[in-house]
C-alpha atoms as a PDB file:
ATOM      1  CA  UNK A   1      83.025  65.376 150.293  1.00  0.00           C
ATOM      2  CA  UNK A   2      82.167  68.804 149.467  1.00  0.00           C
ATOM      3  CA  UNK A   3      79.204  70.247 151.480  1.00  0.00           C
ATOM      4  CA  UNK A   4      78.705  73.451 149.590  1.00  0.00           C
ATOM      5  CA  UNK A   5      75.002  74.102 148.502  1.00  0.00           C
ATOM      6  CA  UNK A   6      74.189  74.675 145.079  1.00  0.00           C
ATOM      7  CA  UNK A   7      72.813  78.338 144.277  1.00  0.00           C
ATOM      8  CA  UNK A   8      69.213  78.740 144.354  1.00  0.00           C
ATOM      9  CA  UNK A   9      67.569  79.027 140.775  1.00  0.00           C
ATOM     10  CA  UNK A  10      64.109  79.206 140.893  1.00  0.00           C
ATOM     11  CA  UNK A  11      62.638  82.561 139.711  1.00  0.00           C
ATOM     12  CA  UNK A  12      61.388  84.762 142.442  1.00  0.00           C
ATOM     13  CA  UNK A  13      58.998  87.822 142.049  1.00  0.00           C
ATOM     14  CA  UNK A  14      61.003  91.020 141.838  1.00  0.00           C
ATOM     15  CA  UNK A  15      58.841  92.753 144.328  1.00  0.00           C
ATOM     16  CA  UNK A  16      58.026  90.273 147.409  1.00  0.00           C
ATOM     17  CA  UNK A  17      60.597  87.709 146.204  1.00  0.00           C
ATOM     18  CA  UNK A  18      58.087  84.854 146.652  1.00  0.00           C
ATOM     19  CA  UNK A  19      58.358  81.870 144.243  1.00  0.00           C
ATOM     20  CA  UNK A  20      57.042  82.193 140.923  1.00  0.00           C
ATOM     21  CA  UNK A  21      53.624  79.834 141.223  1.00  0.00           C
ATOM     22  CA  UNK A  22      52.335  80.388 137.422  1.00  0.00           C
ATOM     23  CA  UNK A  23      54.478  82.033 133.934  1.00  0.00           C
ATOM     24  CA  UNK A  24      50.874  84.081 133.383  1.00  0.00           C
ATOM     25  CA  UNK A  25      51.715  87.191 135.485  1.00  0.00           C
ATOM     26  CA  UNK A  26      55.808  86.513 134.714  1.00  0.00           C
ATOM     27  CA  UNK A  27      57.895  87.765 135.910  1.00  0.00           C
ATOM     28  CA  UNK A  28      55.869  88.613 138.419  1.00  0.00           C
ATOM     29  CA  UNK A  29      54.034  85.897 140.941  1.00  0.00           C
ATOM     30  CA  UNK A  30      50.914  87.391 140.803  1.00  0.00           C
ATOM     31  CA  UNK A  31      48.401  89.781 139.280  1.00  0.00           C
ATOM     32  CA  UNK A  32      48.471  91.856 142.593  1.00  0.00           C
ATOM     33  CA  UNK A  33      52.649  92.123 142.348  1.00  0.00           C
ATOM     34  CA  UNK A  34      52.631  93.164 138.440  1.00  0.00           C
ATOM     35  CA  UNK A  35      49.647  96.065 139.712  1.00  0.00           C
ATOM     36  CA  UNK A  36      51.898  97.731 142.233  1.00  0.00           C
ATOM     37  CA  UNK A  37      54.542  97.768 140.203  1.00  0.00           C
ATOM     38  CA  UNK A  38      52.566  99.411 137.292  1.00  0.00           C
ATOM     39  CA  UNK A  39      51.698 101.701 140.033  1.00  0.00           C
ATOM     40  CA  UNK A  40      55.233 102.365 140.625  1.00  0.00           C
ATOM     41  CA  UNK A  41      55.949 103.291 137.458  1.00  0.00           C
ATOM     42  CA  UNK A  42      53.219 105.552 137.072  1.00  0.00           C
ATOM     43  CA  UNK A  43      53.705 107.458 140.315  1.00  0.00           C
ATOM     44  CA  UNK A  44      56.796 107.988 140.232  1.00  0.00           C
ATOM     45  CA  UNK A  45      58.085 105.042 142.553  1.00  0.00           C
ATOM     46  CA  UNK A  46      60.645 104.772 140.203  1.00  0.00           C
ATOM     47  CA  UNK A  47      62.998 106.960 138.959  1.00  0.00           C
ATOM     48  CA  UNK A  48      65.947 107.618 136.915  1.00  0.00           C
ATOM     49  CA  UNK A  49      68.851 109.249 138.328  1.00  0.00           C
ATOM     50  CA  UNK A  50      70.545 112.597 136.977  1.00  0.00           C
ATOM     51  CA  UNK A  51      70.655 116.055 137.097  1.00  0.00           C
ATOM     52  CA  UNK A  52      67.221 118.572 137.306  1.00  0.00           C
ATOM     53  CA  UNK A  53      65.368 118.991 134.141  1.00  0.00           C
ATOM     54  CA  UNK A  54      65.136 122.530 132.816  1.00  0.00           C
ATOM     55  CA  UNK A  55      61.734 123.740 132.647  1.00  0.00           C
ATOM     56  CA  UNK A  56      62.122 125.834 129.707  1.00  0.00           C
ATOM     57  CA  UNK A  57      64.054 122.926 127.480  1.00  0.00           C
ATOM     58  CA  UNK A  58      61.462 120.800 128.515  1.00  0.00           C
ATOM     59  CA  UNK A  59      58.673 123.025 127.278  1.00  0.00           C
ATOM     60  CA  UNK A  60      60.682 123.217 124.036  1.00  0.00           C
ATOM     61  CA  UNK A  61      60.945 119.814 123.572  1.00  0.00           C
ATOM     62  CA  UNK A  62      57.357 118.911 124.173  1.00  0.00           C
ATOM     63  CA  UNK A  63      56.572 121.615 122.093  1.00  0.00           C
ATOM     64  CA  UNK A  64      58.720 120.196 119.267  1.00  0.00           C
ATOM     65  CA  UNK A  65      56.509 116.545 119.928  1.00  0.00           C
ATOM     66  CA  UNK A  66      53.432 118.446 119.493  1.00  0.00           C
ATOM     67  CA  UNK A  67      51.319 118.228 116.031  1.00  0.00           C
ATOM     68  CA  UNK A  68      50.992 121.832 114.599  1.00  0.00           C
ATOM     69  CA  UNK A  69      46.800 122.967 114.783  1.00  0.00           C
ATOM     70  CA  UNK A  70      44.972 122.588 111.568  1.00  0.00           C
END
């Protein structure tokens, strides 16, 4: 007889892994969990790895995204 378990599959919040109670905040298990990581996002928690941007291609590129003045 085989004793091995099966593998768990219930969904777990990404942040404090806690089991998902409700699909309303998915996939997040709670409105405070999907906050903080909107927070991440927004300061910088995080990030995408690669090289330094250059300031001055940057400024030419957000430039370039700008509407011209009327």
């Amino acid at each position: 007889m085989s004793t091995a378990r099966k593998p768990d599959t219930r969904a777990t919040c990404p942040l404090c892994r806690k089991a998902m109670a409700a699909a309303e905040f998915s996939p997040f298990c709670s409105a405070r969990c999907r906050d903080r990581d909107l927070l991440n996002w927004l300061g910088d928690g995080y990030r995408i790895p690669g090289p330094p941007a250059d300031p001055e291609t940057l400024a030419e590129t957000l430039d370039t995204r700008r509407e011209p003045p009327l």
